[in-house]
PDB file of N, CA and C in Angstrom:
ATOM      1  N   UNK A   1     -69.416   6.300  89.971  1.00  0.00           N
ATOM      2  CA  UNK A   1     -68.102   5.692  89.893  1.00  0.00           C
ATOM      3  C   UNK A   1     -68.031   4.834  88.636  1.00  0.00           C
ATOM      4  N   UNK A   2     -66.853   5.004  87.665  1.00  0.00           N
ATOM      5  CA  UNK A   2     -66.571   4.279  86.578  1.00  0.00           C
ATOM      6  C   UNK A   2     -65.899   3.233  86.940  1.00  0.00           C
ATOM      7  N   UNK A   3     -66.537   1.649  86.026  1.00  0.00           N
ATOM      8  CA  UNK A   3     -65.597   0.175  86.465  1.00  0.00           C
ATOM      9  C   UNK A   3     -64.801   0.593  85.238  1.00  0.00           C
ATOM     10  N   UNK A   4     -63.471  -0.226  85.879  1.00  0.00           N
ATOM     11  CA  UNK A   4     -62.426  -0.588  85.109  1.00  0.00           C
ATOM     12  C   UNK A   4     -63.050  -1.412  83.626  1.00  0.00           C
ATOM     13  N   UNK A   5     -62.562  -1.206  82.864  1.00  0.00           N
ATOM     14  CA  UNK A   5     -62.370  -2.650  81.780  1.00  0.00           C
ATOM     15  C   UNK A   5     -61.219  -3.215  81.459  1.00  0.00           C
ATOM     16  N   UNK A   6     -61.450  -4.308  81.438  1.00  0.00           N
ATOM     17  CA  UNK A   6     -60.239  -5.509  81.060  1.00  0.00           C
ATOM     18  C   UNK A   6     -60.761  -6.719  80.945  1.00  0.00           C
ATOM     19  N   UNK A   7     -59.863  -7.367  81.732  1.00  0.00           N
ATOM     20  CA  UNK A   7     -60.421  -9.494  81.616  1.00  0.00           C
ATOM     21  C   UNK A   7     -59.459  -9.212  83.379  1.00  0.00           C
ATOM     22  N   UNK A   8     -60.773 -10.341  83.920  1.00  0.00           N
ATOM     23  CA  UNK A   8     -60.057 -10.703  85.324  1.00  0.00           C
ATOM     24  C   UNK A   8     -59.081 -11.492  85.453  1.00  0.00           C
ATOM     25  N   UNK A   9     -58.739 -12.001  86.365  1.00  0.00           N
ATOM     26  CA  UNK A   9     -57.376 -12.444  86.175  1.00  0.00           C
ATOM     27  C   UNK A   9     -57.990 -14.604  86.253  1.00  0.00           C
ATOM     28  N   UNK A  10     -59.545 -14.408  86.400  1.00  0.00           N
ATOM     29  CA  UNK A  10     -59.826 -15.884  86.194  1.00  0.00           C
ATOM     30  C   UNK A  10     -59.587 -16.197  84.402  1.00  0.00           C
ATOM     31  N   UNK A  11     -60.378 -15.053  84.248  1.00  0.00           N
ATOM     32  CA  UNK A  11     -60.697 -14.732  82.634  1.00  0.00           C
ATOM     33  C   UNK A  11     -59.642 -15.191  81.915  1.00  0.00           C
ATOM     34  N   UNK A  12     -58.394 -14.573  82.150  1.00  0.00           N
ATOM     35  CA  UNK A  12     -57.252 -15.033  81.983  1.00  0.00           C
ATOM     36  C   UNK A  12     -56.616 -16.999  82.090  1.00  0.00           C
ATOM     37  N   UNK A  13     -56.891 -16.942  83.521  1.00  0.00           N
ATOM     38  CA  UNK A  13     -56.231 -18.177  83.751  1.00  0.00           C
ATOM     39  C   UNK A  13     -57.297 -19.222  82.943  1.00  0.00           C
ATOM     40  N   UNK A  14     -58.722 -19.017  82.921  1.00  0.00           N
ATOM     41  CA  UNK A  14     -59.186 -20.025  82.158  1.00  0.00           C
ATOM     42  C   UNK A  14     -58.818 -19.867  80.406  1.00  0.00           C
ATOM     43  N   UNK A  15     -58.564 -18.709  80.060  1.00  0.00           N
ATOM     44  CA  UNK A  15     -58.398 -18.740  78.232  1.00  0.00           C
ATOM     45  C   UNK A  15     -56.854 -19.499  78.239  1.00  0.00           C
ATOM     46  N   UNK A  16     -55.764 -19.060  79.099  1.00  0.00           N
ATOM     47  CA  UNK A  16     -54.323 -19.967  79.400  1.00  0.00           C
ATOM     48  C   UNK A  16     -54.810 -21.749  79.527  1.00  0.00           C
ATOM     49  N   UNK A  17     -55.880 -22.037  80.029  1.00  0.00           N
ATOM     50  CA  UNK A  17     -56.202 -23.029  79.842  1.00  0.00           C
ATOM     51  C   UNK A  17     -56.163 -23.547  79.158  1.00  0.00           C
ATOM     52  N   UNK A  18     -57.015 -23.528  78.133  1.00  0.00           N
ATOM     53  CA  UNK A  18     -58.012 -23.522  76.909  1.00  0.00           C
ATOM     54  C   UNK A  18     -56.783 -23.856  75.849  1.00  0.00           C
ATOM     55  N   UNK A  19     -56.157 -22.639  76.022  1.00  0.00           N
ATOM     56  CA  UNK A  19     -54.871 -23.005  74.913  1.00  0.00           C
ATOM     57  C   UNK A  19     -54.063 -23.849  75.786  1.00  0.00           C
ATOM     58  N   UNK A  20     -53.565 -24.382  76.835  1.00  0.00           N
ATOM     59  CA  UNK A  20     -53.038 -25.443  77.023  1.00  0.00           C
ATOM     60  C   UNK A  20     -53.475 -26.347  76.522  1.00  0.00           C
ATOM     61  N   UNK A  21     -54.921 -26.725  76.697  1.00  0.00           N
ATOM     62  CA  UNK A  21     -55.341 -28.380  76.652  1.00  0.00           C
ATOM     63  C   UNK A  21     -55.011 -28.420  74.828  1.00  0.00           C
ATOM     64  N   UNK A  22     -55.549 -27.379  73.999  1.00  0.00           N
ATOM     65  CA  UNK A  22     -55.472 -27.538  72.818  1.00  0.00           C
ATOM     66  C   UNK A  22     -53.806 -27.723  72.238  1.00  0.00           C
ATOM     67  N   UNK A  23     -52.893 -27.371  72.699  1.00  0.00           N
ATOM     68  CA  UNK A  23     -51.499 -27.780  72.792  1.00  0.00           C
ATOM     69  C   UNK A  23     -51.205 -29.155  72.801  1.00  0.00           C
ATOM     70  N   UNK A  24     -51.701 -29.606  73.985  1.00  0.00           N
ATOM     71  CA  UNK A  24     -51.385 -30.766  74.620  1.00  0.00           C
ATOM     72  C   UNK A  24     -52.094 -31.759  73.208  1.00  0.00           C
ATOM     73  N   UNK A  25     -53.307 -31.480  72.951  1.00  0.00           N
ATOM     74  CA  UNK A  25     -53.553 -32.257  71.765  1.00  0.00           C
ATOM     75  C   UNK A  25     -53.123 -32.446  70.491  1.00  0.00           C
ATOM     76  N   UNK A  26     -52.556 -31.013  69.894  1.00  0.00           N
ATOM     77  CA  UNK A  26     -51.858 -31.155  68.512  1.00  0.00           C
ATOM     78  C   UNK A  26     -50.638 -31.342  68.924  1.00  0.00           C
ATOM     79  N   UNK A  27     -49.826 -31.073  69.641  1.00  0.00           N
ATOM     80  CA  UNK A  27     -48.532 -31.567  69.460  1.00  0.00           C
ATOM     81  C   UNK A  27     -48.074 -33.128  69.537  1.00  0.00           C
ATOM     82  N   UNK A  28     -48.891 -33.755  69.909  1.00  0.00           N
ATOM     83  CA  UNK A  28     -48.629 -35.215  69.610  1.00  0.00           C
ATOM     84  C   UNK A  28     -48.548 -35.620  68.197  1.00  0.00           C
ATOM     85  N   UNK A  29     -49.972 -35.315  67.594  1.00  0.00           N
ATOM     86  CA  UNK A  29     -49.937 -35.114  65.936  1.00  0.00           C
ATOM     87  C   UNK A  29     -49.392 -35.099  65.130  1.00  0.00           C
ATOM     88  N   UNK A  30     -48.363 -33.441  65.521  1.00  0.00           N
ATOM     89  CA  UNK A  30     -47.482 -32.896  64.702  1.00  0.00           C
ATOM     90  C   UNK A  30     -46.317 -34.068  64.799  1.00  0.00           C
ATOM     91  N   UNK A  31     -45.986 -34.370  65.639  1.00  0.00           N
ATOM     92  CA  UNK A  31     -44.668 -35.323  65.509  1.00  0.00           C
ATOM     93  C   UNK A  31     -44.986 -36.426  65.653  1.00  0.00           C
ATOM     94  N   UNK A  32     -46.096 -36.980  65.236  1.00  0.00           N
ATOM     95  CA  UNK A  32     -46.572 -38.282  64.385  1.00  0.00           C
ATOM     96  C   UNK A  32     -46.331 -37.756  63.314  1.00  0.00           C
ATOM     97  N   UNK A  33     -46.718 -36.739  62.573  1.00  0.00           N
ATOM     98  CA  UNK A  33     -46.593 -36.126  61.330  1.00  0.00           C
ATOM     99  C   UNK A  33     -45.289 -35.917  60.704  1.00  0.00           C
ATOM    100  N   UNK A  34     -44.025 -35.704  61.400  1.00  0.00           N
ATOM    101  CA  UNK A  34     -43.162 -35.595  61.001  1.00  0.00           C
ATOM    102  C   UNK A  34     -42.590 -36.903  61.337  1.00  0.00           C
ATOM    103  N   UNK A  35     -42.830 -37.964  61.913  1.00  0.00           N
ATOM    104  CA  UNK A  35     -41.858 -39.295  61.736  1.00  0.00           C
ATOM    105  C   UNK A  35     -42.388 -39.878  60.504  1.00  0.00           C
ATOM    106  N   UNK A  36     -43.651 -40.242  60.372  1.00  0.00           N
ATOM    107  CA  UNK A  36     -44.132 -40.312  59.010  1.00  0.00           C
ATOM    108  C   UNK A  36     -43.365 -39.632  57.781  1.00  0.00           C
ATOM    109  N   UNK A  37     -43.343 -38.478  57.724  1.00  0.00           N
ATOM    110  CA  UNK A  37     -42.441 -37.710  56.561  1.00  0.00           C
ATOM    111  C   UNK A  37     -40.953 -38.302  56.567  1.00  0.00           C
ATOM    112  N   UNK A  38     -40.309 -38.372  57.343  1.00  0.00           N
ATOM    113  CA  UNK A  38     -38.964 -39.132  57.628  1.00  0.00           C
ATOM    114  C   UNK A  38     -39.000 -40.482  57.407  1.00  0.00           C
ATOM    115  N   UNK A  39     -40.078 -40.789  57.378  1.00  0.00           N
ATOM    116  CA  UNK A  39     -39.824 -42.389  57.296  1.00  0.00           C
ATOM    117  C   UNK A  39     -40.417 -42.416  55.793  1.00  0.00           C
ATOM    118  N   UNK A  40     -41.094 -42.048  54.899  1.00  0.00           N
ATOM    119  CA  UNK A  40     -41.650 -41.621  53.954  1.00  0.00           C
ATOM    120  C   UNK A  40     -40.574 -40.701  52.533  1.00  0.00           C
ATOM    121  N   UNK A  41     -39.630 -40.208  52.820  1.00  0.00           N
ATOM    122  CA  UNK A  41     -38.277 -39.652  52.931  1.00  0.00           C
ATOM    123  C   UNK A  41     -37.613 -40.613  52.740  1.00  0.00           C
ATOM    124  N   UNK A  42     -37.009 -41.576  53.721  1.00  0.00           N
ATOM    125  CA  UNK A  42     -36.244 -42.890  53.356  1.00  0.00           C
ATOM    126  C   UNK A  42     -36.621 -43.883  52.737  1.00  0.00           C
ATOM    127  N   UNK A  43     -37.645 -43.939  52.998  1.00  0.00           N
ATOM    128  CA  UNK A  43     -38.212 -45.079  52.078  1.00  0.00           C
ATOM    129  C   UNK A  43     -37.770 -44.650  50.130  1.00  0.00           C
ATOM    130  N   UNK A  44     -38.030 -43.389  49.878  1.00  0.00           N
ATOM    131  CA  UNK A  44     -37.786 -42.870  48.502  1.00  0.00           C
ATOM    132  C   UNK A  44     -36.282 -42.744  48.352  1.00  0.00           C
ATOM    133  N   UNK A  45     -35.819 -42.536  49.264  1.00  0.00           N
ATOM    134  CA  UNK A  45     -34.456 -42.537  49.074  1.00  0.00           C
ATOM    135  C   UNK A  45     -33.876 -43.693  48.736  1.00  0.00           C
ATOM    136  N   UNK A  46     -34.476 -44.862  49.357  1.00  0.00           N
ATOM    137  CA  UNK A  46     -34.140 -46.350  48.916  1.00  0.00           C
ATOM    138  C   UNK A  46     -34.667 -46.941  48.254  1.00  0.00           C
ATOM    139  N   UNK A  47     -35.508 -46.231  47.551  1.00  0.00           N
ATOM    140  CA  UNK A  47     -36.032 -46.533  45.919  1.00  0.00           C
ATOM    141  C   UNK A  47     -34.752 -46.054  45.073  1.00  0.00           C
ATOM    142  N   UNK A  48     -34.618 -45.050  45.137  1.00  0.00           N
ATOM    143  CA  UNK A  48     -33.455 -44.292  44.604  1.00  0.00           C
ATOM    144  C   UNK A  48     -32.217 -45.064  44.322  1.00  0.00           C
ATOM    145  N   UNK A  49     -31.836 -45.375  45.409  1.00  0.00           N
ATOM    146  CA  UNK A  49     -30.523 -46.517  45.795  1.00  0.00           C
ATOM    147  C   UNK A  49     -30.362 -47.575  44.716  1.00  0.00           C
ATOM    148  N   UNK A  50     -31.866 -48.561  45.027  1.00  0.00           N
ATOM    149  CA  UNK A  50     -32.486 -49.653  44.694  1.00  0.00           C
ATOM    150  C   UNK A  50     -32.328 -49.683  43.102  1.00  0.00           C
ATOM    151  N   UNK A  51     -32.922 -48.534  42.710  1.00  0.00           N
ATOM    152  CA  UNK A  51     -32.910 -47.941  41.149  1.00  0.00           C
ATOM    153  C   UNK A  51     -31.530 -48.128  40.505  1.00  0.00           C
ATOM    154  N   UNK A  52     -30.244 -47.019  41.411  1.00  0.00           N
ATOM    155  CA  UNK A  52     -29.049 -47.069  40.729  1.00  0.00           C
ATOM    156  C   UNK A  52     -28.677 -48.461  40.879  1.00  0.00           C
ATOM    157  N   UNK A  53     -28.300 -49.069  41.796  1.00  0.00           N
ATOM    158  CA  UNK A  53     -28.208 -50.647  41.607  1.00  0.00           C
ATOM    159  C   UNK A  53     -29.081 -51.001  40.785  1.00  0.00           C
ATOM    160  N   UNK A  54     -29.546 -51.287  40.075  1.00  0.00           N
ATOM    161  CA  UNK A  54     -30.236 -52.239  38.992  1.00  0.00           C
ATOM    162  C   UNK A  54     -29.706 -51.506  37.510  1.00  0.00           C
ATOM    163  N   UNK A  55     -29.522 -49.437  37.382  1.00  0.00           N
ATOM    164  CA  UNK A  55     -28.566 -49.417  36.400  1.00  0.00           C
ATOM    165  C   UNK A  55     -27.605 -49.993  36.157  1.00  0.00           C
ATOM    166  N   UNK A  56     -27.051 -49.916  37.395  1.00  0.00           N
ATOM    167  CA  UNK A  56     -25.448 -50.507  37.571  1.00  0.00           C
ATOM    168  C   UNK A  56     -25.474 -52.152  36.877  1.00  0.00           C
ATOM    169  N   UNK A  57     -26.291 -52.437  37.248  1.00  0.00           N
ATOM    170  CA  UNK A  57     -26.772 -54.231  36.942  1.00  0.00           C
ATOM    171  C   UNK A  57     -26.523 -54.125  35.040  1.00  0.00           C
ATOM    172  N   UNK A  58     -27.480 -52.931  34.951  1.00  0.00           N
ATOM    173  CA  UNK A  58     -27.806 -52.977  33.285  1.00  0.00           C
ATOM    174  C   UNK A  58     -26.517 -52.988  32.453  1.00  0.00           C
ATOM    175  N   UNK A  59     -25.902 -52.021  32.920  1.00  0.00           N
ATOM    176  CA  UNK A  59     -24.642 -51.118  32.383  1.00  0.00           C
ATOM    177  C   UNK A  59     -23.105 -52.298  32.350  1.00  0.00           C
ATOM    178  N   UNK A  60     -23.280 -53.187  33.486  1.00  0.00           N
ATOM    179  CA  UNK A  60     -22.088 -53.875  33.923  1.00  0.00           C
ATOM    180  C   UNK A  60     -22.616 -55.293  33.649  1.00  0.00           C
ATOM    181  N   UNK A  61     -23.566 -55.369  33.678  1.00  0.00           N
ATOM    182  CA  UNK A  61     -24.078 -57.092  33.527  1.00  0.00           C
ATOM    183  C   UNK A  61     -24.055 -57.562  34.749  1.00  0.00           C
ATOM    184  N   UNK A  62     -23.960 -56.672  36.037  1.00  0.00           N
ATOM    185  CA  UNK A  62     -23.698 -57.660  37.408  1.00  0.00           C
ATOM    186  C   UNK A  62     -24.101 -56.590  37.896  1.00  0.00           C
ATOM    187  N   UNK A  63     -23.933 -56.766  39.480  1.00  0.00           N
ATOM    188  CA  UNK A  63     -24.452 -55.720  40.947  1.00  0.00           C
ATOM    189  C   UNK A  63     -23.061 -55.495  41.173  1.00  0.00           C
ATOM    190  N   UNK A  64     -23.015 -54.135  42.024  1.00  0.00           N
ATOM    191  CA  UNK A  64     -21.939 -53.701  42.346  1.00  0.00           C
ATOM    192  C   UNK A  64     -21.400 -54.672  43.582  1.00  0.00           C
ATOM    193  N   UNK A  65     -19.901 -54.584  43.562  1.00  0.00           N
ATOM    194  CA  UNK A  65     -19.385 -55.117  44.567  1.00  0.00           C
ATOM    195  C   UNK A  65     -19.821 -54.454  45.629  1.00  0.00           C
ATOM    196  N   UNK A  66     -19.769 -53.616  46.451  1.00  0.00           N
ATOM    197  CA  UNK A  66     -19.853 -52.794  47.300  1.00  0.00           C
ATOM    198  C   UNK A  66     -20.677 -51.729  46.973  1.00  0.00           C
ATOM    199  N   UNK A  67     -21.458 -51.147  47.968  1.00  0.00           N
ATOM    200  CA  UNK A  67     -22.298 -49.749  47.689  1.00  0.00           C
ATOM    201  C   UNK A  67     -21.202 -48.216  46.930  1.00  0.00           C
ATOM    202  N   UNK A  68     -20.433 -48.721  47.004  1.00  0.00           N
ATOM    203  CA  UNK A  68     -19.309 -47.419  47.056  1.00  0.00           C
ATOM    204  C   UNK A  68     -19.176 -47.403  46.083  1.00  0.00           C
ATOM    205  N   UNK A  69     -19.477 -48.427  44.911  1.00  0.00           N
ATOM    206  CA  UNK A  69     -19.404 -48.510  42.968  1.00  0.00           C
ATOM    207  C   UNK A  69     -20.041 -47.266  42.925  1.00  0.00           C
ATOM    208  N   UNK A  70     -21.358 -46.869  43.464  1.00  0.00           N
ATOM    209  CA  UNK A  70     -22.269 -45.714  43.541  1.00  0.00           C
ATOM    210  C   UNK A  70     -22.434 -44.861  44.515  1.00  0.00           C
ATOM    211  N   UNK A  71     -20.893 -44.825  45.120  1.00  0.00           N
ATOM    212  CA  UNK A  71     -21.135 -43.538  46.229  1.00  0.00           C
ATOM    213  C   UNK A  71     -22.413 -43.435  47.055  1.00  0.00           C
ATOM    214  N   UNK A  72     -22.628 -44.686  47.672  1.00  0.00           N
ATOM    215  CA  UNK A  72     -24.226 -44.498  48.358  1.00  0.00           C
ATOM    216  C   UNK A  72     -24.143 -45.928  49.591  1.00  0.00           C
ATOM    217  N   UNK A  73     -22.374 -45.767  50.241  1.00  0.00           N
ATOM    218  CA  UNK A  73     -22.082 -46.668  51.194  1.00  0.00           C
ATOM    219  C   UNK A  73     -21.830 -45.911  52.377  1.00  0.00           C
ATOM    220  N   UNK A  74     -22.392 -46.007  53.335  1.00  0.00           N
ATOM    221  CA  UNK A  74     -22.453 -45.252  54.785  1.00  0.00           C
ATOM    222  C   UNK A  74     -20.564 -45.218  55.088  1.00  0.00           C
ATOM    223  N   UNK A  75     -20.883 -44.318  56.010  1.00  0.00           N
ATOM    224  CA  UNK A  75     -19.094 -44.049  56.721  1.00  0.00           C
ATOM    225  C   UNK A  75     -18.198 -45.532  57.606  1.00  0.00           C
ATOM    226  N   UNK A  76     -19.000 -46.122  57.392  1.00  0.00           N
ATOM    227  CA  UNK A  76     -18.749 -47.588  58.823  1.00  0.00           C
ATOM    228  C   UNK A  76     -18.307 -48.294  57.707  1.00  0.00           C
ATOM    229  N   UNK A  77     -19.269 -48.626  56.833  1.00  0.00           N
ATOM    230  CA  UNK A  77     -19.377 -50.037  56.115  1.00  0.00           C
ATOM    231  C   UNK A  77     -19.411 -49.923  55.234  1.00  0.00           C
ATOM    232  N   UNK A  78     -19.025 -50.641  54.284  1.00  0.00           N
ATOM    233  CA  UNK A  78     -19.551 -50.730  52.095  1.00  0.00           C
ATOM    234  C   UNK A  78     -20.693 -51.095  51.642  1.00  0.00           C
ATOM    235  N   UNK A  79     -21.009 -51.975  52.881  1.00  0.00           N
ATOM    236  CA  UNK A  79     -22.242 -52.716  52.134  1.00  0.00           C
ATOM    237  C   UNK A  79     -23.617 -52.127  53.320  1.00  0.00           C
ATOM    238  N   UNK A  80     -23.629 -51.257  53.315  1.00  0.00           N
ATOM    239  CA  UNK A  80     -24.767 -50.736  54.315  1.00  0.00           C
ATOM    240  C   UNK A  80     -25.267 -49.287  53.922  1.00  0.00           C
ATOM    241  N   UNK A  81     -26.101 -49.101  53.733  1.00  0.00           N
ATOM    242  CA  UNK A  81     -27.011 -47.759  53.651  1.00  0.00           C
ATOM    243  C   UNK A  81     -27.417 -47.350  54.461  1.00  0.00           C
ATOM    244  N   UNK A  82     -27.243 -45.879  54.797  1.00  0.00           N
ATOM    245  CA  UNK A  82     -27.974 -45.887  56.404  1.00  0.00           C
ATOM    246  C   UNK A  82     -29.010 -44.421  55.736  1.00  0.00           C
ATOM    247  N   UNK A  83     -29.955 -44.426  56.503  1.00  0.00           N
ATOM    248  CA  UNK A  83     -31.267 -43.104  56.273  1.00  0.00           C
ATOM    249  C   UNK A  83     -31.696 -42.844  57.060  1.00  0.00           C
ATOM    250  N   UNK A  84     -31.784 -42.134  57.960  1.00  0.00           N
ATOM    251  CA  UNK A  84     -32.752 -41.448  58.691  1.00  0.00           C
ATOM    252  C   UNK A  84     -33.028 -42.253  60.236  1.00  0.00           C
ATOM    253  N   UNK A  85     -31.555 -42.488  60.321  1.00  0.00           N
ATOM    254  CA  UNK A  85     -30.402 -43.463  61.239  1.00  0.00           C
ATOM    255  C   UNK A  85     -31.286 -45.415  61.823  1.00  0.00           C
ATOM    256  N   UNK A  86     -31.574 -45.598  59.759  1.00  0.00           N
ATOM    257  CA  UNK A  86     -32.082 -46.968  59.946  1.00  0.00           C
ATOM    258  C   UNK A  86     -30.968 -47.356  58.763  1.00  0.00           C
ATOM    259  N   UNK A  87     -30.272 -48.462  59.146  1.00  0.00           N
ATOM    260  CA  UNK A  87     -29.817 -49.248  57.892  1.00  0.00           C
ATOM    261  C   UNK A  87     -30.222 -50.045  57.466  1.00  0.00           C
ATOM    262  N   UNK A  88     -29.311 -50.196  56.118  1.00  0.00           N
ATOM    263  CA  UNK A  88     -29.981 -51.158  55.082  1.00  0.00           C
ATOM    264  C   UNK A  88     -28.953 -51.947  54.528  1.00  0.00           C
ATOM    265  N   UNK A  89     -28.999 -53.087  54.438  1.00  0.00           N
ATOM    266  CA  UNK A  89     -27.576 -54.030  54.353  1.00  0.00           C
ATOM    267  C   UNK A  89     -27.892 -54.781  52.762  1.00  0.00           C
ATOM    268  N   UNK A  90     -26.695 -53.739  52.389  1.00  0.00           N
ATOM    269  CA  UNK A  90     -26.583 -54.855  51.002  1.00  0.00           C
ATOM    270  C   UNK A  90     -26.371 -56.031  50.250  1.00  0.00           C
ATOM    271  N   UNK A  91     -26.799 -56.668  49.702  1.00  0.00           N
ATOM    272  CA  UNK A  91     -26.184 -57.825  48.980  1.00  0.00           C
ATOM    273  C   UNK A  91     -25.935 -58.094  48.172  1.00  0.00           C
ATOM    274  N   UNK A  92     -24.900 -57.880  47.911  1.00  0.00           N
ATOM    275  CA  UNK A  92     -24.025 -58.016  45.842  1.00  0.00           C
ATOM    276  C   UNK A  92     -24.824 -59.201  45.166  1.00  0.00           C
ATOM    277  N   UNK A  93     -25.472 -60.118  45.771  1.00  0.00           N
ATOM    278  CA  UNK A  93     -25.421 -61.886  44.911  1.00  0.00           C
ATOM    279  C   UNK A  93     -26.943 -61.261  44.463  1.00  0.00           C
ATOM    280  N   UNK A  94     -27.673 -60.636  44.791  1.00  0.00           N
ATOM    281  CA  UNK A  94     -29.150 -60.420  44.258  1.00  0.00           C
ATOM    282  C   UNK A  94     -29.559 -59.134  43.778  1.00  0.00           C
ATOM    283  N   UNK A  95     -28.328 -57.974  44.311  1.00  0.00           N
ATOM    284  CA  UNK A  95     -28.773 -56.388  44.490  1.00  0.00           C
ATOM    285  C   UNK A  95     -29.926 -55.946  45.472  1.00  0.00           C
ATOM    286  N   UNK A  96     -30.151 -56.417  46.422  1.00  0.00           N
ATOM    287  CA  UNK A  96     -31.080 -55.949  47.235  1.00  0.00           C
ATOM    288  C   UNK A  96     -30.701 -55.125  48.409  1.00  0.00           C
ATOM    289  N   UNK A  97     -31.430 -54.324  48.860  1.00  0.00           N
ATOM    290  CA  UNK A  97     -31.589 -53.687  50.501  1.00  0.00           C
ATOM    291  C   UNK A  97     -32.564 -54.050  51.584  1.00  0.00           C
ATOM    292  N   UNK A  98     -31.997 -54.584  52.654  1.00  0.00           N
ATOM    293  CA  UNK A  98     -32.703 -55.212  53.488  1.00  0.00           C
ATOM    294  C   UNK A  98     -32.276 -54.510  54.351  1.00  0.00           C
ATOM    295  N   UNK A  99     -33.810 -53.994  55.186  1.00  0.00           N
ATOM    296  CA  UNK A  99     -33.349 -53.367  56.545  1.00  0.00           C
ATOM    297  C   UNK A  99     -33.170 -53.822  57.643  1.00  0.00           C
ATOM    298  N   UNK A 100     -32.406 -53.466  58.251  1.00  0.00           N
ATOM    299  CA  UNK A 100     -31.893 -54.205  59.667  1.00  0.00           C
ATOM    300  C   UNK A 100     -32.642 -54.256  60.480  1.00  0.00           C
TER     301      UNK A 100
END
């Protein structure tokens, strides 16, 4: 009499294992990994910001009244930057971004 070949059906449920537990471990990782990039992301973006305000400084001799001199004022407010749904509140008297 010839045995079958295959994988039993433990064979199975333990390799389904195996790749569970290893799941369960990188996916935490990965999206540590990507809030990092997002937050890493805004941060450059508000270098960016930071940057055109201080042209603006060069060019005009002053800070812009409002973020909106440079098209870079959120939908709510003039004086607020928002990134990666953190804001950043402007202040004409120094040119700075301070996050909320």
């Amino acid at each position: 009499m010839k045995e079958e070949e295959g994988f039993t059906l433990i064979e199975m449920a333990a390799v389904l294992l195996i790749i569970s537990v290893l799941l369960l471990l990188l996916v935490p990782s990965l999206t540590e990994g990507k809030s990092r990039a997002d937050q890493v992301s805004c941060e450059g973006s508000v270098r960016i910001v930071e940057s055109e305000i201080n042209l603006h400084y060069a060019e005009h001799k002053g800070y812009p009244v409002t973020l909106e001199e440079i098209n870079r004022a959120s939908a709510k407010d003039p004086l607020v930057y928002s990134c990666q749904s953190v804001d950043y509140t402007y202040s004409p008297l120094d040119g700075t971004l301070t996050r909320q």
